[in-house]
Protein backbone atom coordinates (compact mmCIF):
# COMPACT_ATOMS: atom_id res chain seq x y z
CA UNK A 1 100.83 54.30 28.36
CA UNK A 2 99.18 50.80 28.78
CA UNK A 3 99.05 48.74 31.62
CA UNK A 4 98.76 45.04 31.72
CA UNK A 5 97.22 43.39 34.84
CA UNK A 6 100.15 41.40 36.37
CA UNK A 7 98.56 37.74 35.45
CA UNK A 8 99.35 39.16 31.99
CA UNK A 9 102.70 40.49 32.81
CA UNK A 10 104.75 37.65 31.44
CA UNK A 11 102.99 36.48 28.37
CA UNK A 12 103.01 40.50 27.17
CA UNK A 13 106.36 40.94 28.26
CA UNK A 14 107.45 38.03 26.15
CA UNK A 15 105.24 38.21 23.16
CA UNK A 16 106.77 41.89 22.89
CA UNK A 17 110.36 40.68 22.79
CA UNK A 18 109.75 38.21 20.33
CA UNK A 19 108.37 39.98 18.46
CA UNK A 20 111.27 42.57 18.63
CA UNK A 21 113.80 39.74 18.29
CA UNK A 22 112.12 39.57 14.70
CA UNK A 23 112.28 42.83 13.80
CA UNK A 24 115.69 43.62 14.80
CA UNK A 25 118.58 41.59 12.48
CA UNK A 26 116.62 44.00 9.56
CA UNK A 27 117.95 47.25 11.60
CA UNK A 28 121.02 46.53 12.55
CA UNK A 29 123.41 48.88 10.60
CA UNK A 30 126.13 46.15 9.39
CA UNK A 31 126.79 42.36 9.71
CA UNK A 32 129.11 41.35 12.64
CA UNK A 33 132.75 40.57 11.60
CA UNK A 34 133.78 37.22 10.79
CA UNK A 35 136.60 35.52 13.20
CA UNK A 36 138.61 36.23 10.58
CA UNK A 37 138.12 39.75 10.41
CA UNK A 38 137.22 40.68 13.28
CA UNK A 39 140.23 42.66 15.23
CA UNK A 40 139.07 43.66 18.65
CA UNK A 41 140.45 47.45 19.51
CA UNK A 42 142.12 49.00 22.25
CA UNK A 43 139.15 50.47 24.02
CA UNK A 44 136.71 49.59 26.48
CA UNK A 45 132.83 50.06 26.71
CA UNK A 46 132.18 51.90 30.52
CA UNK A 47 128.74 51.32 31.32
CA UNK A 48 127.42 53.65 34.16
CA UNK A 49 124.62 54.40 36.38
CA UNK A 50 123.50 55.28 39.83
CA UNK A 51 122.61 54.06 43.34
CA UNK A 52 118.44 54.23 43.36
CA UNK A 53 117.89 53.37 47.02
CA UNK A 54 119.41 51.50 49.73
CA UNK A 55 117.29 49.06 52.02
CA UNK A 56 119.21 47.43 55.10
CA UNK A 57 122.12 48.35 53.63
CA UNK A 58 121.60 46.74 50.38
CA UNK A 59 122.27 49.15 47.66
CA UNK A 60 120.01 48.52 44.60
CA UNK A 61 121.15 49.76 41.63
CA UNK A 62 120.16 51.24 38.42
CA UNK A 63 121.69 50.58 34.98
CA UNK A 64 118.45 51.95 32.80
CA UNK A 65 119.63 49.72 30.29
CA UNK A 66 120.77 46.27 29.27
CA UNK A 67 124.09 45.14 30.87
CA UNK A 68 125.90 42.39 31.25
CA UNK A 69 126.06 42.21 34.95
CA UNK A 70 125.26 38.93 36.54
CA UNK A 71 125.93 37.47 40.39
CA UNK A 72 129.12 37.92 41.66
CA UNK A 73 130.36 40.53 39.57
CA UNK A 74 131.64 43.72 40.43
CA UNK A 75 131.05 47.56 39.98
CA UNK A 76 133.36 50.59 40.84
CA UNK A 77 131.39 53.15 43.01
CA UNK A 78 132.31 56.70 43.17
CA UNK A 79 130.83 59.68 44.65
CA UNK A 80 129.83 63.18 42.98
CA UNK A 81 130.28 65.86 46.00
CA UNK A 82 131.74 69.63 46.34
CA UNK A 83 132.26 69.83 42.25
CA UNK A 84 134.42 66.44 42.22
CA UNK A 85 134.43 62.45 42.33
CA UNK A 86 135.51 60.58 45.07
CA UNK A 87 136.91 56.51 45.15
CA UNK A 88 134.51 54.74 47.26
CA UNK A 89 135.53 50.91 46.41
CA UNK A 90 133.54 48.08 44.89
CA UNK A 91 130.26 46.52 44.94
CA UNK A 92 129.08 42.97 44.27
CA UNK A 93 125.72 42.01 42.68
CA UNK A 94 123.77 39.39 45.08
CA UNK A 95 120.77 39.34 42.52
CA UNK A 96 120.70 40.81 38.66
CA UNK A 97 117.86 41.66 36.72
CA UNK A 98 118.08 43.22 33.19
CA UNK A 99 117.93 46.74 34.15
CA UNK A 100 119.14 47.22 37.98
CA UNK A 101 120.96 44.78 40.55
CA UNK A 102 120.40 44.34 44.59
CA UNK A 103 124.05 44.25 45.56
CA UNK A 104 125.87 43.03 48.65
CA UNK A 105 126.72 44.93 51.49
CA UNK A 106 129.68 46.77 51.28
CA UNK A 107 132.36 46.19 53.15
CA UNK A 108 134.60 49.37 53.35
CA UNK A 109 132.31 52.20 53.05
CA UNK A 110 128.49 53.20 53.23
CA UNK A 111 126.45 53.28 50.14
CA UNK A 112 124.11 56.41 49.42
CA UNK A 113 121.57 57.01 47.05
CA UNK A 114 122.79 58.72 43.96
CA UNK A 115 126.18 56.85 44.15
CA UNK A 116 127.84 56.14 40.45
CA UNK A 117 128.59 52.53 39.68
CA UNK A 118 130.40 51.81 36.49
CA UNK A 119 131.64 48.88 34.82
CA UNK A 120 133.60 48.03 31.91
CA UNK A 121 133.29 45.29 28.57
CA UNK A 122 135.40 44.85 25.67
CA UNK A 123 133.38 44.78 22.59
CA UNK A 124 134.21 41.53 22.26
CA UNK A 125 132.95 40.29 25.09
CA UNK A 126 129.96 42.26 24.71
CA UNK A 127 129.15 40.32 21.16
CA UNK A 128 127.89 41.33 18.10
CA UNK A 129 124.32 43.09 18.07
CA UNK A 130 122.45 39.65 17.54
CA UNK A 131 124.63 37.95 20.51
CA UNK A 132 123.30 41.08 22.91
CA UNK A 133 119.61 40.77 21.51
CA UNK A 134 119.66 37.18 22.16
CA UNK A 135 121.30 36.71 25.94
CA UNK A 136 118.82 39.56 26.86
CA UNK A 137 115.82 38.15 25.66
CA UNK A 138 117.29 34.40 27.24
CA UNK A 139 117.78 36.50 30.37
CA UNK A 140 114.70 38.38 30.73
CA UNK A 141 112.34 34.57 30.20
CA UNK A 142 113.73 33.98 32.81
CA UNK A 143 113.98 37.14 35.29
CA UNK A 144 110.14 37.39 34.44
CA UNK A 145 109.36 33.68 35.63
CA UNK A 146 110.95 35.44 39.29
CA UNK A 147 109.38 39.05 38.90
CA UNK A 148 109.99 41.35 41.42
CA UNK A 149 107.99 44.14 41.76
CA UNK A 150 110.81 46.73 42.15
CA UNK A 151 111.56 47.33 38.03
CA UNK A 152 112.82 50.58 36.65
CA UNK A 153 111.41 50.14 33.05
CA UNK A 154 108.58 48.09 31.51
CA UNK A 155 108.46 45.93 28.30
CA UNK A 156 108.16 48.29 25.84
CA UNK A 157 110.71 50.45 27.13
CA UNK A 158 113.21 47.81 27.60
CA UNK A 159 112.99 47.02 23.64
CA UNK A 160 113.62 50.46 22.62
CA UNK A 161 116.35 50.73 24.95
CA UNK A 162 117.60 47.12 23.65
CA UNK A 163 117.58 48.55 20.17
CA UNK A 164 119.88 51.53 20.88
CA UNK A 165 122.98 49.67 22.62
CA UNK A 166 122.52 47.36 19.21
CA UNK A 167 122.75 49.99 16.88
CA UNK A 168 125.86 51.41 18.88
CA UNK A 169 127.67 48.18 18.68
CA UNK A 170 129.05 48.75 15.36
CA UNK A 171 130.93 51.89 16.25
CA UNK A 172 132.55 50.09 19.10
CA UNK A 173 133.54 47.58 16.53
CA UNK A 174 135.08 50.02 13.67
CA UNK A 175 136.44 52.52 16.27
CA UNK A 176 140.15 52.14 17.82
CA UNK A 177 139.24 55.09 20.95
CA UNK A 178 140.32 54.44 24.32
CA UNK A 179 136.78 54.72 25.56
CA UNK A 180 134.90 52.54 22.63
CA UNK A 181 131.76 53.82 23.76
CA UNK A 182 129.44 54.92 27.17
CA UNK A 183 126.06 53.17 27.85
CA UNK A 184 124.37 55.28 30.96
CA UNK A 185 121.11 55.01 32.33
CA UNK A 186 118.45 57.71 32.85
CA UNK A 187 119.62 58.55 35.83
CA UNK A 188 123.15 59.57 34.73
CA UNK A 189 122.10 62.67 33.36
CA UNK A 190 124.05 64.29 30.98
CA UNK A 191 125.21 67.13 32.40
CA UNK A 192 126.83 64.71 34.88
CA UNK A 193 127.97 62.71 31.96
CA UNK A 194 129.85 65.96 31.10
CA UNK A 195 131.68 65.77 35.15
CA UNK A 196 132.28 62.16 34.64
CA UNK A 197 134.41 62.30 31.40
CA UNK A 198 137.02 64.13 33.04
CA UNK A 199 137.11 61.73 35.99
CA UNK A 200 137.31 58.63 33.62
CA UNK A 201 140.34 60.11 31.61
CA UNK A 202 141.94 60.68 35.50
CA UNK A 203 141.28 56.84 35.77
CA UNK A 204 143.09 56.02 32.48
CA UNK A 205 145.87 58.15 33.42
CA UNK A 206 146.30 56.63 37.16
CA UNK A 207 146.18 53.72 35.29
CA UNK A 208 149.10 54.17 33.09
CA UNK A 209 151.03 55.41 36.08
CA UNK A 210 150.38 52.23 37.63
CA UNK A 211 151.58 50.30 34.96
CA UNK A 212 154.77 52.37 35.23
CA UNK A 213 155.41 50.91 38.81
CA UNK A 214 153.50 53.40 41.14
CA UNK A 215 152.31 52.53 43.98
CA UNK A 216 148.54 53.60 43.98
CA UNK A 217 148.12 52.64 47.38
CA UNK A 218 150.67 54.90 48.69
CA UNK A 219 150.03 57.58 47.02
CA UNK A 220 145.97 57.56 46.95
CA UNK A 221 143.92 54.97 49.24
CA UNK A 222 142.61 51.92 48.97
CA UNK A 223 139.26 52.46 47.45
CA UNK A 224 141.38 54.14 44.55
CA UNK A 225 142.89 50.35 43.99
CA UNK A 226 139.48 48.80 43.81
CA UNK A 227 138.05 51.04 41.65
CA UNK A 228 141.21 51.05 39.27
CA UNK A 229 141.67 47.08 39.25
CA UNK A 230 137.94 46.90 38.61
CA UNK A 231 137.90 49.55 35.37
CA UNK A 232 140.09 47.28 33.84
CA UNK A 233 140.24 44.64 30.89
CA UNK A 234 139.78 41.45 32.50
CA UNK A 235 142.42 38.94 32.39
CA UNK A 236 139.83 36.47 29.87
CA UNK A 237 140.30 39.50 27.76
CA UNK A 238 143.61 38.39 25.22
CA UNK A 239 143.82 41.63 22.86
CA UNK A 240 147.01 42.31 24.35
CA UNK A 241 148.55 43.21 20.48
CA UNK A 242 146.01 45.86 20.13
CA UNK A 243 146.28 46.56 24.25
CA UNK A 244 149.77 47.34 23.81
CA UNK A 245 148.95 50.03 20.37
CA UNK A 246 146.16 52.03 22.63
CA UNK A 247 148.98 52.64 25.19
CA UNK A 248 151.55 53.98 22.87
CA UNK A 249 149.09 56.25 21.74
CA UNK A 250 148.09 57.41 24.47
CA UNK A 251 151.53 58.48 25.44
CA UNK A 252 151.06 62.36 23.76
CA UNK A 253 150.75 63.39 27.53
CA UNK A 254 154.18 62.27 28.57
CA UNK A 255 155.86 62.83 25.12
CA UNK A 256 158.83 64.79 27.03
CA UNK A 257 159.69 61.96 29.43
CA UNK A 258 163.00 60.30 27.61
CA UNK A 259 164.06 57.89 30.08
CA UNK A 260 163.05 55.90 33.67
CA UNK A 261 164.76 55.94 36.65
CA UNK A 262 165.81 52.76 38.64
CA UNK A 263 166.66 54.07 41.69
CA UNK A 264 163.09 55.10 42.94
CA UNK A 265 162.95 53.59 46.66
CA UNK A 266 160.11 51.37 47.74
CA UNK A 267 158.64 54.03 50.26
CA UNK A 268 159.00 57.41 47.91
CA UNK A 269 154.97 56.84 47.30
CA UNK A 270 154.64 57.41 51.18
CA UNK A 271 157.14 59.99 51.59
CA UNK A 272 155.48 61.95 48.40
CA UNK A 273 151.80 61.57 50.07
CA UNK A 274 153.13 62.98 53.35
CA UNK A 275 154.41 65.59 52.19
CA UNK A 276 151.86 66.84 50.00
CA UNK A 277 149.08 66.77 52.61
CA UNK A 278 151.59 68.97 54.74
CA UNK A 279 152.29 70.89 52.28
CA UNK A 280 148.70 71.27 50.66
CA UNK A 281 146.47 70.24 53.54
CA UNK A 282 144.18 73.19 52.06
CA UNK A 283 143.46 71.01 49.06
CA UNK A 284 140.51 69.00 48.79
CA UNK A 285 141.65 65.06 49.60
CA UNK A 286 140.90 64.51 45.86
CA UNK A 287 143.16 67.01 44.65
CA UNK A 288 146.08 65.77 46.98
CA UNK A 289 145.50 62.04 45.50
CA UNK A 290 145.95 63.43 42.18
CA UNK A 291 149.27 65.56 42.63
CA UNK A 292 150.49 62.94 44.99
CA UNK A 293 150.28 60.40 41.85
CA UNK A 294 151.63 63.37 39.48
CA UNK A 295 154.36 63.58 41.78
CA UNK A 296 155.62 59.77 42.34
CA UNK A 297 155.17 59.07 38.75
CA UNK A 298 157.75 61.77 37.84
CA UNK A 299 160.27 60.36 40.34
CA UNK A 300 159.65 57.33 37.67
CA UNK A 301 160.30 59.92 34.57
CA UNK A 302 163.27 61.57 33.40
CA UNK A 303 162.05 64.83 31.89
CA UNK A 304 163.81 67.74 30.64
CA UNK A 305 160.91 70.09 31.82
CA UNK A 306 159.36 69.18 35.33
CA UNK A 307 157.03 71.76 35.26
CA UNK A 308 155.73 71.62 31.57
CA UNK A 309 155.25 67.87 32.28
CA UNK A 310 153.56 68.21 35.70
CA UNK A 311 151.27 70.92 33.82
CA UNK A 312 150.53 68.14 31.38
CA UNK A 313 149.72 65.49 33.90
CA UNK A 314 147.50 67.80 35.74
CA UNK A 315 145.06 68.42 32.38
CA UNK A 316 144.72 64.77 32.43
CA UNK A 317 142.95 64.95 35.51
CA UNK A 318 139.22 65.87 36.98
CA UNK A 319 141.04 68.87 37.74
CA UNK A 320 142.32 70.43 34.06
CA UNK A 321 141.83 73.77 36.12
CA UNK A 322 145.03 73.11 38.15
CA UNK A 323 147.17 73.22 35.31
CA UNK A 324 147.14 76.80 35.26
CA UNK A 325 147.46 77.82 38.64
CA UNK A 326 150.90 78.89 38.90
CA UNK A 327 150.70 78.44 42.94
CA UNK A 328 149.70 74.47 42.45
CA UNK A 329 152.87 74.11 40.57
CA UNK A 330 155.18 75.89 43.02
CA UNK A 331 154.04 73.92 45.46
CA UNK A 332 154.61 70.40 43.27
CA UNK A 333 158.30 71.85 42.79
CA UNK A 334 158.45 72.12 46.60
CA UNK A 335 157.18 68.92 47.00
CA UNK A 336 159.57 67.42 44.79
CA UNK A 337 162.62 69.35 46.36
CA UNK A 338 161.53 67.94 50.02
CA UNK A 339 161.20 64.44 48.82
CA UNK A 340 164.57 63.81 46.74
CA UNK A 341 166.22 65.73 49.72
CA UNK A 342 165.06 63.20 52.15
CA UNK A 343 166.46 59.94 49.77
């Protein structure tokens, strides 16, 4: 590996871009789409990485790659302990450089090292492969005039990375998947790559629910809320046509639910998380969360099999295991006896 002195930093730093900037438009794989055929689709890009240290508690994190992140916005933290994720809430960047952020303080929790933070871009948003390449290279000018000494990756490596996301862009483009793609940093290894899947199809699903008029709140926490309204398409995002497609087919899960019920009260969320913590205070908080949403969302759903459909919900979760514990679904029958009972 060579080493510049740090006089030289800059001017090699820059010259190497450039000089990538050239060499890039002949291997991109296609030509972006024109406005006119370009058709955004349902899915998102989740972008994720880790905590790398926390000084006065500052977090600084790592992306490993290029992102989009600039001051002021936002990433969804969660927590990998005891074989599952935990909702931790939100951070906000107070200074972005291409490949890791110093955030803000956090308000609502404590930030440790080896945290996940994740984010999410449309594809459209994101660009074509020349738009990325270009507000990079515009970005890093100018990071480098301000160098901090803290940096992840040098030049070189920064390019290479650069490269990859750009070749990926087309797939995000021709695709119609709910997740469009994942960019992760080093630090996301893959066998946690392999946890996190499970956790990010959970956040689709609590999603969904939410959509359906459950009250995520109630039925989970606060940090839950953050992380789900953050995971989102943002309102500047206007693909609703296609928005409206991914959740229709997504709806193989819930294929047995035939009609909704109006008469859900405004406080069954509450009622449904007390009495699954009674009833399953053995359960790890995580695993209450999820059957508490399971639980509310069928008060929601007309089904004419409760337990095949609770079954169902369960595999959507970052616990597919629970699906076929027979006990875990005599107790969600239980629950659900208790609760329309007490309406």
């Amino acid at each position: 590996m060579t080493y510049f002195a740090p006089s030289r930093s800059f001017l090699c730093c820059l010259s190497l871009l450039v000089g990538f900037a050239a060499l890039l438009p002949d291997r991109v794989q296609a030509d972006p789409p024109t406005s006119e055929e370009f058709r955004e689709p349902a899915g998102l890009v989740w972008f994720a990485g880790t905590v790398e240290r926390v000084a006065d508690e500052l977090p600084v994190i790592d992306l490993g790659e290029v992102h989009t992140l600039r001051k002021g916005s936002k990433v969804a933290v969660i927590r990998y302990r005891d074989s599952h994720f935990s909702a931790q809430g939100v951070l906000e960047v107070r200074f972005s450089n291409p490949t890791w952020c110093q955030m803000e303080k956090p308000k609502s929790f404590m930030a440790e090292v080896g945290d996940l933070v994740m984010f999410v871009e449309t594809p459209a948003d994101l660009g074509s492969s020349e738009a990325i390449r270009d507000s990079f290279i515009r970005y890093r000018v100018v990071a480098n005039a301000n160098r901090n000494r803290y940096s992840t990756m040098n030049g070189s490596i920064e390019a290479n990375e650069l490269q990859r996301l750009s070749d990926r862009q087309p797939s995000w483009i021709k695709g119609n998947r709910r997740i469009a793609g994942i960019v992760r940093s080093s630090t996301v290894t893959q066998d946690m790559l392999g946890h996190l899947k499970p956790f990010i199809n959970q956040i689709l699903a609590f999603q969904e629910d939410e959509d359906s008029g459950v009250n995520i709140v109630q039925a989970t926490s606060l940090a839950w809320k953050e992380i789900l309204d953050e995971l989102r398409r943002k309102p500047a995002s206007s693909d609703t046509d296609t928005l409206d497609i991914d959740i229709v087919a997504e709806a193989v899960a819930t294929e047995n639910a035939v009609a909704t019920e109006n008469h859900v009260g405004p406080d069954s969320s509450l009622v449904v998380r007390r009495q699954v913590d009674a009833l399953m205070f053995q359960r790890s908080e995580e695993e209450r969360c999820a059957v508490a949403v399971i639980c509310v969302t069928l008060l929601h759903t007309k089904t004419s099999n409760e337990r095949q459909w609770m079954s169902q919900q369960l595999f959507r979760t970052q616990f597919p295991r629970l699906a076929r514990e027979e006990q875990m679904l005599i107790d969600m029958e239980t629950v659900m006896r208790r609760v329309r009972k007490s309406e």
